[in-house]
C-alpha atoms as a PDB file:
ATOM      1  CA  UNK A   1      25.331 -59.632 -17.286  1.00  0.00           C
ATOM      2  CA  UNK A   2      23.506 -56.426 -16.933  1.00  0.00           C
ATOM      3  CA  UNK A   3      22.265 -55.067 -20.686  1.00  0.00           C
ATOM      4  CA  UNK A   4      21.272 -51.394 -20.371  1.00  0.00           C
ATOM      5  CA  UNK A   5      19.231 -49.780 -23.369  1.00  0.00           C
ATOM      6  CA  UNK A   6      17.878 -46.500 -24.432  1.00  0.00           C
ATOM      7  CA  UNK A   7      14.293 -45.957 -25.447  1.00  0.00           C
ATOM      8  CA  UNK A   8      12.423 -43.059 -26.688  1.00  0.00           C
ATOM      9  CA  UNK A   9      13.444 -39.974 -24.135  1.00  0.00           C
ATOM     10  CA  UNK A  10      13.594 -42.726 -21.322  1.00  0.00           C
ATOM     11  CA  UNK A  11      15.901 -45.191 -19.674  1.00  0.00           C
ATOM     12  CA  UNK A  12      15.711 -48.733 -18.739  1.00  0.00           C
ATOM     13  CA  UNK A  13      17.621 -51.475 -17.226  1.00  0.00           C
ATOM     14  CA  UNK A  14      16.874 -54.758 -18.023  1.00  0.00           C
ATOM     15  CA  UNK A  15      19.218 -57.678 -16.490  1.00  0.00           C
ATOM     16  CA  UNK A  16      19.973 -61.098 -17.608  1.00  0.00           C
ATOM     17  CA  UNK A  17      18.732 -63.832 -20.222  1.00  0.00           C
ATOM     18  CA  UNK A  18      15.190 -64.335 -21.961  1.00  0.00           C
ATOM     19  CA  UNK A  19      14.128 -67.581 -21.842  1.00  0.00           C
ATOM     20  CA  UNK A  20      10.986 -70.158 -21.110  1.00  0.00           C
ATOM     21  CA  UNK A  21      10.747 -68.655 -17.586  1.00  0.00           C
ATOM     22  CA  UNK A  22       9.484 -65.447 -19.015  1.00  0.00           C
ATOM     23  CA  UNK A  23       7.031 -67.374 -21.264  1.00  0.00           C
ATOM     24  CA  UNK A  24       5.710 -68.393 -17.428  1.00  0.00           C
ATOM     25  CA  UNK A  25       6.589 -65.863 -15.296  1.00  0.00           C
ATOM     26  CA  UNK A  26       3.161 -65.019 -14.836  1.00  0.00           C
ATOM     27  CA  UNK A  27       1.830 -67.987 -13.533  1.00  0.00           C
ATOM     28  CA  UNK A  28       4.433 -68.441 -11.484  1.00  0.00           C
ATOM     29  CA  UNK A  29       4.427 -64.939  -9.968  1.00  0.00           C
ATOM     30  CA  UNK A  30       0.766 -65.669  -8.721  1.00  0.00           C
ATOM     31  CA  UNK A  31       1.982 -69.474  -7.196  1.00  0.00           C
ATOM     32  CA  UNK A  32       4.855 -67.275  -5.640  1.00  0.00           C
ATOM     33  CA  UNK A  33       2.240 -65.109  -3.789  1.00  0.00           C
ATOM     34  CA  UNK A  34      -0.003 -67.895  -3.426  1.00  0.00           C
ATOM     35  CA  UNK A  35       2.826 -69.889  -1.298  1.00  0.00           C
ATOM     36  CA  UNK A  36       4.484 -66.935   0.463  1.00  0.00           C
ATOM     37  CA  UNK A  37       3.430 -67.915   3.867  1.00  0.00           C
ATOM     38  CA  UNK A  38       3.676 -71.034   3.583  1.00  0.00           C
ATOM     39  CA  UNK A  39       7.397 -70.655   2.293  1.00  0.00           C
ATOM     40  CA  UNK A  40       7.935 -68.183   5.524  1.00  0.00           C
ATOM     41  CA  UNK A  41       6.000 -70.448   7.879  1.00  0.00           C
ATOM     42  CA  UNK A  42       8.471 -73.884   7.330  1.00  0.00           C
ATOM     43  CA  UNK A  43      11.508 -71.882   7.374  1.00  0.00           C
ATOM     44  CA  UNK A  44      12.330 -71.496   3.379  1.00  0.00           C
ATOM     45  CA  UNK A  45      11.689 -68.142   1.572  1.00  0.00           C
ATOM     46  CA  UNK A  46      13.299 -65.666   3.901  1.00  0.00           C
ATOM     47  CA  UNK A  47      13.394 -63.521   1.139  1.00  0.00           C
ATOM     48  CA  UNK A  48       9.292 -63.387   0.787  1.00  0.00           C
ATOM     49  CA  UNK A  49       9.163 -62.092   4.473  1.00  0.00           C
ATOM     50  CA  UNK A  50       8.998 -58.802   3.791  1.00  0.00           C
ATOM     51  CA  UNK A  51       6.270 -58.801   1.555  1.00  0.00           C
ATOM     52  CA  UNK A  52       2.662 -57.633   1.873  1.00  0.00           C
ATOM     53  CA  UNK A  53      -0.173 -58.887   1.664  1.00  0.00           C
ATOM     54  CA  UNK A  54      -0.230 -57.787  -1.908  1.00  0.00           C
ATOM     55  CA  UNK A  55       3.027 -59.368  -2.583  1.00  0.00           C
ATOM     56  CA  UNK A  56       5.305 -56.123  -2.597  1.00  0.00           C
ATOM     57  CA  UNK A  57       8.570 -56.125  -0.812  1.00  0.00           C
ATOM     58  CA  UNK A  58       7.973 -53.389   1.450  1.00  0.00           C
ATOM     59  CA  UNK A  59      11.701 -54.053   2.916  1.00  0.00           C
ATOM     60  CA  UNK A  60      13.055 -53.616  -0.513  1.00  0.00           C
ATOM     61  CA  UNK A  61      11.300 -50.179  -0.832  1.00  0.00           C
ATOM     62  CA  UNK A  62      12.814 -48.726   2.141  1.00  0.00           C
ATOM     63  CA  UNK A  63      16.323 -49.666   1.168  1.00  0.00           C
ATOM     64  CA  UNK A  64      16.315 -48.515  -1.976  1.00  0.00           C
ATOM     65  CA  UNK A  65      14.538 -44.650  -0.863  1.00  0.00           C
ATOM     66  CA  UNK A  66      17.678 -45.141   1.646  1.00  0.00           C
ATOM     67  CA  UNK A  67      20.312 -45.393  -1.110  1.00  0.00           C
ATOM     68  CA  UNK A  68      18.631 -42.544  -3.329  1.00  0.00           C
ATOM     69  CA  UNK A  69      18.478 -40.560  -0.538  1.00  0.00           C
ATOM     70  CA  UNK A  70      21.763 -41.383   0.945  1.00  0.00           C
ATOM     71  CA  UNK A  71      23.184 -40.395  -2.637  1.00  0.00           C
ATOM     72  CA  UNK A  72      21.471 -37.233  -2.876  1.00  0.00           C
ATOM     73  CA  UNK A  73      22.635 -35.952   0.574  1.00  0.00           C
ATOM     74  CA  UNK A  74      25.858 -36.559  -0.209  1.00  0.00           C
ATOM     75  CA  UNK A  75      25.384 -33.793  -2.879  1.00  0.00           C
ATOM     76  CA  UNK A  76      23.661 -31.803  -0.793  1.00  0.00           C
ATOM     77  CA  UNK A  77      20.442 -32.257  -2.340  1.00  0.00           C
ATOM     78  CA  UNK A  78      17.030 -32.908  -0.595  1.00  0.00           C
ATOM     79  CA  UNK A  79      15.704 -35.915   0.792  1.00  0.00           C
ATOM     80  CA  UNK A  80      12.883 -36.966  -1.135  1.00  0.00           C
ATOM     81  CA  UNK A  81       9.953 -38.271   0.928  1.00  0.00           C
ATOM     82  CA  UNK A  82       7.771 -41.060  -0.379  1.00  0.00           C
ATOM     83  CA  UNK A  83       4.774 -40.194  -1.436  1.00  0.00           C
ATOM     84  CA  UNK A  84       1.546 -42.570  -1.110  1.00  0.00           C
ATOM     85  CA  UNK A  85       0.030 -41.765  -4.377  1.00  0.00           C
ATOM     86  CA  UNK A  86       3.357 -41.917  -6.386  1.00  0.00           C
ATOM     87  CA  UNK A  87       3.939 -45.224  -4.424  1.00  0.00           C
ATOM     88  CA  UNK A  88       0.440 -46.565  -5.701  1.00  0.00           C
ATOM     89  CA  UNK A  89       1.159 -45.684  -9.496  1.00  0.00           C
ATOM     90  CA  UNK A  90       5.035 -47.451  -8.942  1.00  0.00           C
ATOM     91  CA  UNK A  91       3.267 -50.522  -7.528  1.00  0.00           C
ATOM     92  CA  UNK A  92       0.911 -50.643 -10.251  1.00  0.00           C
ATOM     93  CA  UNK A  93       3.271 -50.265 -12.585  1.00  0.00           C
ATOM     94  CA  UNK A  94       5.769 -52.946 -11.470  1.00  0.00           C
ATOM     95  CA  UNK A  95       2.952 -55.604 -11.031  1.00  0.00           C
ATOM     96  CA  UNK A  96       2.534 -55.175 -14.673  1.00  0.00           C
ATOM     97  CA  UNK A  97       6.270 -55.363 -15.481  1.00  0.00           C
ATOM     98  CA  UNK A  98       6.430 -58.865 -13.279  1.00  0.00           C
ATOM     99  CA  UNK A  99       2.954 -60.211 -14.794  1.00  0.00           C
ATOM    100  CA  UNK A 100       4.051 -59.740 -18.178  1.00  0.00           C
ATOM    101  CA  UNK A 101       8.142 -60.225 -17.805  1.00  0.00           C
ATOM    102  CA  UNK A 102       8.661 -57.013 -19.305  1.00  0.00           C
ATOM    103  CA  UNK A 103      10.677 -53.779 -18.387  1.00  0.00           C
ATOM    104  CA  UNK A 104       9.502 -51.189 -20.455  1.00  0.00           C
ATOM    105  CA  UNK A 105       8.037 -47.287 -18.947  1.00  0.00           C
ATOM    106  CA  UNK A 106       5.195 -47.812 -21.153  1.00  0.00           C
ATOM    107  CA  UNK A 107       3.481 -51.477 -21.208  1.00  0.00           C
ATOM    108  CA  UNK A 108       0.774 -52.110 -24.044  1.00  0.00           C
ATOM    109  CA  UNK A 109      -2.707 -50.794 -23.571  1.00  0.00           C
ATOM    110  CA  UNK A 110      -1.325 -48.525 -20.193  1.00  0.00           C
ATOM    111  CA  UNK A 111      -1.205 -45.305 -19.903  1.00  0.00           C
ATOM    112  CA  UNK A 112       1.991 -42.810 -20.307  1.00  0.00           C
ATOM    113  CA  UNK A 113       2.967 -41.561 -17.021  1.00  0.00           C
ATOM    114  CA  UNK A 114       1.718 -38.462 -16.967  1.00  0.00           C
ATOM    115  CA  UNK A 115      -1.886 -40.132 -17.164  1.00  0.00           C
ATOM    116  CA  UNK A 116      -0.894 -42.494 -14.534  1.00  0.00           C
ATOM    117  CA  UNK A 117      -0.169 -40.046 -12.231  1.00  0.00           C
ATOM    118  CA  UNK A 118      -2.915 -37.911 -12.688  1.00  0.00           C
ATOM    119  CA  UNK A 119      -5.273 -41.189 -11.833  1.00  0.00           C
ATOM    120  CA  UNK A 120      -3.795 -40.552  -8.413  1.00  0.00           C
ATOM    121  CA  UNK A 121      -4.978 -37.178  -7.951  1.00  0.00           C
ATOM    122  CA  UNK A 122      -1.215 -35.826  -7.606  1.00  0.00           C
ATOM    123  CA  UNK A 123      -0.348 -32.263  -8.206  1.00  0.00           C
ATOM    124  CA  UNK A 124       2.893 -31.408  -9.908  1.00  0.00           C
ATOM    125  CA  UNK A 125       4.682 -30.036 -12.445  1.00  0.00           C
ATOM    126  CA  UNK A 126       8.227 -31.973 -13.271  1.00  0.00           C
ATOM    127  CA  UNK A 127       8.289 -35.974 -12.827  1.00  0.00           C
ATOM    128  CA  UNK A 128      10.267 -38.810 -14.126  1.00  0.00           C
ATOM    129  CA  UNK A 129      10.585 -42.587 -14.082  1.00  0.00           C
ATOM    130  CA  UNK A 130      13.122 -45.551 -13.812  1.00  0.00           C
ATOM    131  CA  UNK A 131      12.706 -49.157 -14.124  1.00  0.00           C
ATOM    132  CA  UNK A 132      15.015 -52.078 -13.582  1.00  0.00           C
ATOM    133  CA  UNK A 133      14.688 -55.892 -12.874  1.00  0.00           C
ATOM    134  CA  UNK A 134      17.608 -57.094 -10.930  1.00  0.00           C
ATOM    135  CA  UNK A 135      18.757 -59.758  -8.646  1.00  0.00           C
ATOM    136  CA  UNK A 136      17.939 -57.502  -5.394  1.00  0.00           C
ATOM    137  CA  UNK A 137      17.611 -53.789  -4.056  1.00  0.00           C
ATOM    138  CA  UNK A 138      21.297 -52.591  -3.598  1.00  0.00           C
ATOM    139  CA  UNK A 139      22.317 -53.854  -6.748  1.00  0.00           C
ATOM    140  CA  UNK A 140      19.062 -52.051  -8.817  1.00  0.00           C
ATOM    141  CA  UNK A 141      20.678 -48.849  -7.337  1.00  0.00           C
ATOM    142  CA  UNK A 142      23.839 -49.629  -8.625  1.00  0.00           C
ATOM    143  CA  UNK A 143      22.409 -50.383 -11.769  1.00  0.00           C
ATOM    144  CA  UNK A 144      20.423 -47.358 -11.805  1.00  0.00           C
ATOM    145  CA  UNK A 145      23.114 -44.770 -10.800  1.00  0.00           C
ATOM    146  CA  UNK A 146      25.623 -46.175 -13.291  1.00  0.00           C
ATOM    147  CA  UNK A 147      23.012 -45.255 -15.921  1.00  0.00           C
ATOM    148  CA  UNK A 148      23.047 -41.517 -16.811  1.00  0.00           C
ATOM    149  CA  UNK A 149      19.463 -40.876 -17.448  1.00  0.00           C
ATOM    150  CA  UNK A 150      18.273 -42.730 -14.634  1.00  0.00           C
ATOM    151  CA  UNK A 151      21.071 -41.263 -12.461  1.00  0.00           C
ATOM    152  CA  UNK A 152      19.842 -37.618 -13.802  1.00  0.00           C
ATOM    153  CA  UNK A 153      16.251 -38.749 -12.106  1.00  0.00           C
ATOM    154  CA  UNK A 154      17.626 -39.623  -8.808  1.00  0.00           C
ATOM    155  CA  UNK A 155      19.885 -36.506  -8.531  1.00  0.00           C
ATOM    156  CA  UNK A 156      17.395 -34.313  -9.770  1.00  0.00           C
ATOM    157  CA  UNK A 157      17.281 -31.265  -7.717  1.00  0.00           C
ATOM    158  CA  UNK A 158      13.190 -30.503  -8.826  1.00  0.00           C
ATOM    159  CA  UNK A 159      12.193 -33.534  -7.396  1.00  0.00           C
ATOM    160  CA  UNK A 160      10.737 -33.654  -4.018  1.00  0.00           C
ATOM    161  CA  UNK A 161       9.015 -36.734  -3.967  1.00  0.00           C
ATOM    162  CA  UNK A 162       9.197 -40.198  -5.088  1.00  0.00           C
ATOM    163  CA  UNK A 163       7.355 -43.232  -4.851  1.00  0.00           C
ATOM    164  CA  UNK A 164       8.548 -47.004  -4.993  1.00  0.00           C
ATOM    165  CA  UNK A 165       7.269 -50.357  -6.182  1.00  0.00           C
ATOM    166  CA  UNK A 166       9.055 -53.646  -5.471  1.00  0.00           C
ATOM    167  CA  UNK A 167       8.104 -56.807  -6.489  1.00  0.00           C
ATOM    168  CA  UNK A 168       9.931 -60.655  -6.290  1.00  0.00           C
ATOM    169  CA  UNK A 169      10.202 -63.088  -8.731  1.00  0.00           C
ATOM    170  CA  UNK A 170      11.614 -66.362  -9.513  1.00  0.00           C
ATOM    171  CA  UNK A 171      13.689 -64.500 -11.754  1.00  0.00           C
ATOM    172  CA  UNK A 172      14.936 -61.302  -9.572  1.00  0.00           C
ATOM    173  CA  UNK A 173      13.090 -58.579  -8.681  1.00  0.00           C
ATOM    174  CA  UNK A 174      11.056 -55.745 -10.497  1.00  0.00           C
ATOM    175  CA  UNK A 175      11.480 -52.266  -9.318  1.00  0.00           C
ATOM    176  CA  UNK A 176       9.793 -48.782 -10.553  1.00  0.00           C
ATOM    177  CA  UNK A 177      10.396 -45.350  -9.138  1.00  0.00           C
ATOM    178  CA  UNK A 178       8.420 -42.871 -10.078  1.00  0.00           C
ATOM    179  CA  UNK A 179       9.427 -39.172  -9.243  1.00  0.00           C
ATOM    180  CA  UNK A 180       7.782 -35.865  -9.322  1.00  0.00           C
ATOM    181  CA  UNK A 181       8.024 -32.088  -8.029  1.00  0.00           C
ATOM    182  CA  UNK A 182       5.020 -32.101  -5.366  1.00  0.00           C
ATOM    183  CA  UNK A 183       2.956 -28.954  -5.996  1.00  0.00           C
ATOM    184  CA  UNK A 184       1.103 -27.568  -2.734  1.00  0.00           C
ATOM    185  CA  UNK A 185      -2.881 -28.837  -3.062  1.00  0.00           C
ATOM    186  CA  UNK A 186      -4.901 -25.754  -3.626  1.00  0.00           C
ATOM    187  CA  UNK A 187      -8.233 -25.798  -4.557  1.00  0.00           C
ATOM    188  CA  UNK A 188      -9.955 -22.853  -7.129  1.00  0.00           C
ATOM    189  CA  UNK A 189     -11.024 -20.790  -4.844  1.00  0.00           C
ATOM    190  CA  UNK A 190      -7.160 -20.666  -3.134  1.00  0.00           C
ATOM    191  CA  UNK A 191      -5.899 -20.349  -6.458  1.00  0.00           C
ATOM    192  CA  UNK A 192      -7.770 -17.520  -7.916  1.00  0.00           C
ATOM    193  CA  UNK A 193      -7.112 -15.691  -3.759  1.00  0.00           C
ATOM    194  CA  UNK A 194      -3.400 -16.197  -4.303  1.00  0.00           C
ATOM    195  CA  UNK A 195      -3.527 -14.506  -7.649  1.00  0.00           C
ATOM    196  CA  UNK A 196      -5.316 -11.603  -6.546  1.00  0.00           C
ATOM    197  CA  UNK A 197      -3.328 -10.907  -3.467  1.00  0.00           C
ATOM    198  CA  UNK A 198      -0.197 -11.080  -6.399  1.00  0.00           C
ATOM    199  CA  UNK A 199      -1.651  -8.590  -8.215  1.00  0.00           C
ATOM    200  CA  UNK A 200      -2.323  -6.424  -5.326  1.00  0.00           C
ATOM    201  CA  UNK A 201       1.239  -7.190  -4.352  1.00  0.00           C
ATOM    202  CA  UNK A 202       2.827  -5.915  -7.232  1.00  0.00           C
ATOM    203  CA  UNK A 203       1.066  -3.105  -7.168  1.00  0.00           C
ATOM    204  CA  UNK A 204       2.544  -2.115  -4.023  1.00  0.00           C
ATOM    205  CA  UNK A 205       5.981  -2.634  -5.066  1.00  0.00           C
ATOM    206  CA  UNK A 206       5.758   0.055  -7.490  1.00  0.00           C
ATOM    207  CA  UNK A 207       3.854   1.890  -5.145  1.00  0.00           C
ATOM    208  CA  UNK A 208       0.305   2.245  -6.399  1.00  0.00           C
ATOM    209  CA  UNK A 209      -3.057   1.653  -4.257  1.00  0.00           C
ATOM    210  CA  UNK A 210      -4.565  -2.197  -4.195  1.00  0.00           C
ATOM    211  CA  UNK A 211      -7.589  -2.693  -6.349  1.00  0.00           C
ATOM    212  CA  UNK A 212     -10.664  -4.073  -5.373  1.00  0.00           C
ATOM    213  CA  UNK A 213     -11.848  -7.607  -6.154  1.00  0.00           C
ATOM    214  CA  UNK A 214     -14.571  -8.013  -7.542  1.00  0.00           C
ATOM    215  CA  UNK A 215     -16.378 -11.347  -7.583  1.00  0.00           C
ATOM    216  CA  UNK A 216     -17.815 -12.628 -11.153  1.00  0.00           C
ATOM    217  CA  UNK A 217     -18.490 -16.425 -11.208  1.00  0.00           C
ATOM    218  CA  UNK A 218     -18.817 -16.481 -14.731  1.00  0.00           C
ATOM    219  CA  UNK A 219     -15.255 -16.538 -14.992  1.00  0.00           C
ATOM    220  CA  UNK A 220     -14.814 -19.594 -14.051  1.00  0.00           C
ATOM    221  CA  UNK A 221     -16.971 -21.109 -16.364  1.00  0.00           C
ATOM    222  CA  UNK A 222     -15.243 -19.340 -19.143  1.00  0.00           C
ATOM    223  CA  UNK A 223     -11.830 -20.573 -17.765  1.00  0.00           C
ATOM    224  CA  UNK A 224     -12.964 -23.975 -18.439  1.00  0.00           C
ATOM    225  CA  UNK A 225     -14.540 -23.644 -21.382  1.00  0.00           C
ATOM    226  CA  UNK A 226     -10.505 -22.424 -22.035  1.00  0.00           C
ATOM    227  CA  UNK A 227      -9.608 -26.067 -21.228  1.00  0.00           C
ATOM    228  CA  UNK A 228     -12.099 -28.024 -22.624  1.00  0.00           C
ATOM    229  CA  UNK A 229     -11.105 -26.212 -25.971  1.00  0.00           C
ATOM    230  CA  UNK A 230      -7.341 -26.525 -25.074  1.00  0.00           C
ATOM    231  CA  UNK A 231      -6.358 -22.604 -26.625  1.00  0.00           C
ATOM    232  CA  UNK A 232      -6.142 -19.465 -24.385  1.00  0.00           C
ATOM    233  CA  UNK A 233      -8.662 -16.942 -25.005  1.00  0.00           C
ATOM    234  CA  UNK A 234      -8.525 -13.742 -23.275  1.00  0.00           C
ATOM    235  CA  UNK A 235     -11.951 -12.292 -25.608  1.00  0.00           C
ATOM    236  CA  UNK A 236     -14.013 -14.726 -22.745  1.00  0.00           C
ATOM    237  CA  UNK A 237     -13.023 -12.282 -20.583  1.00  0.00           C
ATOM    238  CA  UNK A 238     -14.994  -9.425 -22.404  1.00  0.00           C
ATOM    239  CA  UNK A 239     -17.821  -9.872 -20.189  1.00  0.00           C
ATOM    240  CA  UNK A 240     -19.664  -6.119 -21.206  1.00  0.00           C
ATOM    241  CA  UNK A 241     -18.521  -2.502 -22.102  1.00  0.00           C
ATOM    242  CA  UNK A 242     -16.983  -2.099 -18.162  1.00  0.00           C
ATOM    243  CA  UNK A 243     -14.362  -4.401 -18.340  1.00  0.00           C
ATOM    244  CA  UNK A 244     -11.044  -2.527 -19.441  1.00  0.00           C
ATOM    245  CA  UNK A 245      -8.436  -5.480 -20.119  1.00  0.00           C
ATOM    246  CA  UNK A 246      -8.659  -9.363 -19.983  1.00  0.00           C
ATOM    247  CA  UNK A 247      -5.184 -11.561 -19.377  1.00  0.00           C
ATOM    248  CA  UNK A 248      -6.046 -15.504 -19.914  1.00  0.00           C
ATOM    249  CA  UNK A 249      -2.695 -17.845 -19.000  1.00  0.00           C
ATOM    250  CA  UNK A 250      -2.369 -20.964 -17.571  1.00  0.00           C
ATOM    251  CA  UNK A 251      -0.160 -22.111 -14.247  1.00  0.00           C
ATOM    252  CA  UNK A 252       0.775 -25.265 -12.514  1.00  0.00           C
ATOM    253  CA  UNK A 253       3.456 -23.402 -10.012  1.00  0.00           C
ATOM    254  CA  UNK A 254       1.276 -20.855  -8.873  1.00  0.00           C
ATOM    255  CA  UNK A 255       4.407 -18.946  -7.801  1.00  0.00           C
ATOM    256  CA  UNK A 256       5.301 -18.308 -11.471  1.00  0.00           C
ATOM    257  CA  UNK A 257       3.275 -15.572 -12.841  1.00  0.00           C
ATOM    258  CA  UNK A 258       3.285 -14.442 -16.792  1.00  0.00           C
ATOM    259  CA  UNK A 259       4.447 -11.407 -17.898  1.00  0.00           C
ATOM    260  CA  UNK A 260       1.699 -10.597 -19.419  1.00  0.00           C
ATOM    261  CA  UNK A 261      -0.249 -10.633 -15.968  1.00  0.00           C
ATOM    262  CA  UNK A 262       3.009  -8.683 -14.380  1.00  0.00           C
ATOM    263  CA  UNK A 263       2.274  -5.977 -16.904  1.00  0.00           C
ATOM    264  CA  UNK A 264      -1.508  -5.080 -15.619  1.00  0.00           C
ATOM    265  CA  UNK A 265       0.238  -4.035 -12.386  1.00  0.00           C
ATOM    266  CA  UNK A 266       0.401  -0.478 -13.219  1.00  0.00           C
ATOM    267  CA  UNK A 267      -2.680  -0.081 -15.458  1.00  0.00           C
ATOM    268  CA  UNK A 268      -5.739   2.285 -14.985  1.00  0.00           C
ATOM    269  CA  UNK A 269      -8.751   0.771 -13.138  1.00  0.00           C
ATOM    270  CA  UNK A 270     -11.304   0.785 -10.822  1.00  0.00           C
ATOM    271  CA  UNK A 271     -10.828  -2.727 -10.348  1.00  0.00           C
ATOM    272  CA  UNK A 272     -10.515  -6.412 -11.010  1.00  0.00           C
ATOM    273  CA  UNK A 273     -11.616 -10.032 -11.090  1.00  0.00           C
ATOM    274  CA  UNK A 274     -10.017 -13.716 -11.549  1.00  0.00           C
ATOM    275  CA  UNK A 275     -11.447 -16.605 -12.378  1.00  0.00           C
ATOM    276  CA  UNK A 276     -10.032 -20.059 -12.313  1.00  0.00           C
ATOM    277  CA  UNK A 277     -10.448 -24.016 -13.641  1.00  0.00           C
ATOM    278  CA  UNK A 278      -8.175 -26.889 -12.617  1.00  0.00           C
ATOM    279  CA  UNK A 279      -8.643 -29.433 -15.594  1.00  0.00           C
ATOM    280  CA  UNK A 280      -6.593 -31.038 -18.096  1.00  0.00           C
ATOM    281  CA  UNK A 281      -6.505 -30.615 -21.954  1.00  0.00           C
ATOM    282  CA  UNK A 282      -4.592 -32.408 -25.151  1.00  0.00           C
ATOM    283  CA  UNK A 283      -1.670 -30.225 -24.194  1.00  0.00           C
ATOM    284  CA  UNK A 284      -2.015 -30.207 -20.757  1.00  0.00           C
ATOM    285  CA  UNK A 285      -2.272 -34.165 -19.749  1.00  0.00           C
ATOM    286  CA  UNK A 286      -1.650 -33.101 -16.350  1.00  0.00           C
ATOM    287  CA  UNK A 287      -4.294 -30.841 -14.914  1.00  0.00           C
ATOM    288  CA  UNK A 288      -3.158 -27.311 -14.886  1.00  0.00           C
ATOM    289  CA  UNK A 289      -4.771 -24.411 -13.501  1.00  0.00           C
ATOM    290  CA  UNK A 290      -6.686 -21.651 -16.192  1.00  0.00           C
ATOM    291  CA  UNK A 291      -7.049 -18.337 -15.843  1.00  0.00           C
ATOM    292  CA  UNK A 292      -9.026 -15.533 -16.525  1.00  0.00           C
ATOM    293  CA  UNK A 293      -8.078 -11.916 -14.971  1.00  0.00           C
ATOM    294  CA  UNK A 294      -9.931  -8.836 -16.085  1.00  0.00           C
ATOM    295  CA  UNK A 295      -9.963  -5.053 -15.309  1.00  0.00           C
ATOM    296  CA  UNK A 296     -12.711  -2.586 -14.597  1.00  0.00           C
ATOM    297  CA  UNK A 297     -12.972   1.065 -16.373  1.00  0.00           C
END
């Protein structure tokens, strides 16, 4: 019997009876990966054969990013393609679930996932989790889809990438997938480029002359000192008497820019600088990028 539960702006699907295997399930898990080969070498076990050395079922993985992609096709959405670093939070995530018998998005003492995913150095800006335990990978995709906020994450148009963790147990198997919208990587100095060639471009389009960039480094420490304070402050940009107008915003789509930036486009000045910091705050969990943009008299 499959039980399916809502928790706090997630949801999970936990299947089947609590009993005195959960009290054990983690000693057993490590005996199961303890014996694997041994199971696979005398012929019982097939099951464990397409596990890793680490004990996830690689096998597993693949089938179910076939039946989430299969699904979104067939509503002419993208394929999403599995990303390492999302695949390394899902695994980490999942050995947790198994070890402790538990399907929850949030375990005790571990991070939300918003901090797990920025411990793998992943830029983006939309993401989203589902969880099951199951007796195998079609039916956790049946499960899943017949769920409507884990079926929202699957068919979610945003999402680009996805990674998948797998593990077997004695009593079914434990499965994460962790989503997200994949931002390009861009470092500062690409970052605070792309927004001056926007300006620039803007400028064009209403048919005035490009300014010239000017380079002040000081900006950049000012952006962060933005971040490590978490609150926008456009005064840091009041470097002395020359500078005309100062526009501080943040940005994790870098193809999104403020209005408030837009509307500098057609303002008097001899010219211009931006400064960037890529760091994360109280509000921002995941690292965003801060700006500072000034004018020149």
């Amino acid at each position: 019997m499959e039980v399916i539960k809502q928790a706090p702006s997630v949801w999970i699907v936990p299947q089947g009876r609590r009993g005195g295997l959960w009290k054990t399930l983690a000693a057993a898990l490590v005996l199961l990966m303890l014996s694997a080969l041994a199971m696979a070498e005398d012929g019982r076990g097939a099951d464990m054969r397409s596990q890793d050395a680490q004990g996830y079922d690689v096998q597993a993985e693949q089938i179910i990013l076939r039946l989430v992609n299969q699904d979104r096709q067939s509503r002419g959405l993208g394929r999403l393609v599995m990303d390492d670093r999302l695949q390394r939070a899902a695994r980490k995530h999942t050995l947790r679930m198994a070890s402790r018998g538990e399907v929850e998005h949030q375990l005790y003492d571990e991070p939300k996932l918003s901090l797990r995913l920025g411990e793998v150095a992943i830029r983006y800006d939309a993401s989203g989790e589902n969880v099951a335990r199951t007796s195998g990978p079609e039916r956790a995709h049946v499960a899943l889809m017949n769920s409507p906020g884990h079926r929202a994450n699957i068919l979610d148009g945003n999402f680009n990438a996805v990674g998948i963790g797998v593990i077997h147990t004695p009593d079914g198997i434990y499965v994460t997938e962790d989503f997200a919208r994949r931002l390009p990587e861009t470092t500062v100095d690409e970052a605070e480029s792309q927004v001056a060639g926007m300006m620039n471009r803007m400028r064009a389009e209403v048919g005035l002359d490009p300014w010239p960039r000017r380079m002040a480094g000081e900006l950049r420490h000012h952006a962060c000192e933005m971040a490590a304070r978490d609150r926008l402050n456009p005064k840091a940009g009041l470097l002395s008497t020359r500078v005309s107008n100062s526009v501080a915003f943040t940005a994790a789509d870098l193809n999104k820019i403020p209005n408030s930036l837009a509307q500098l486009k057609a303002t008097p000045a001899s010219g211009f600088s931006v400064g960037a910091c890529y760091q994360s705050s109280a509000t921002y969990e995941t690292p965003v990028f801060w700006f500072l943009v000034i004018t020149y008299f």
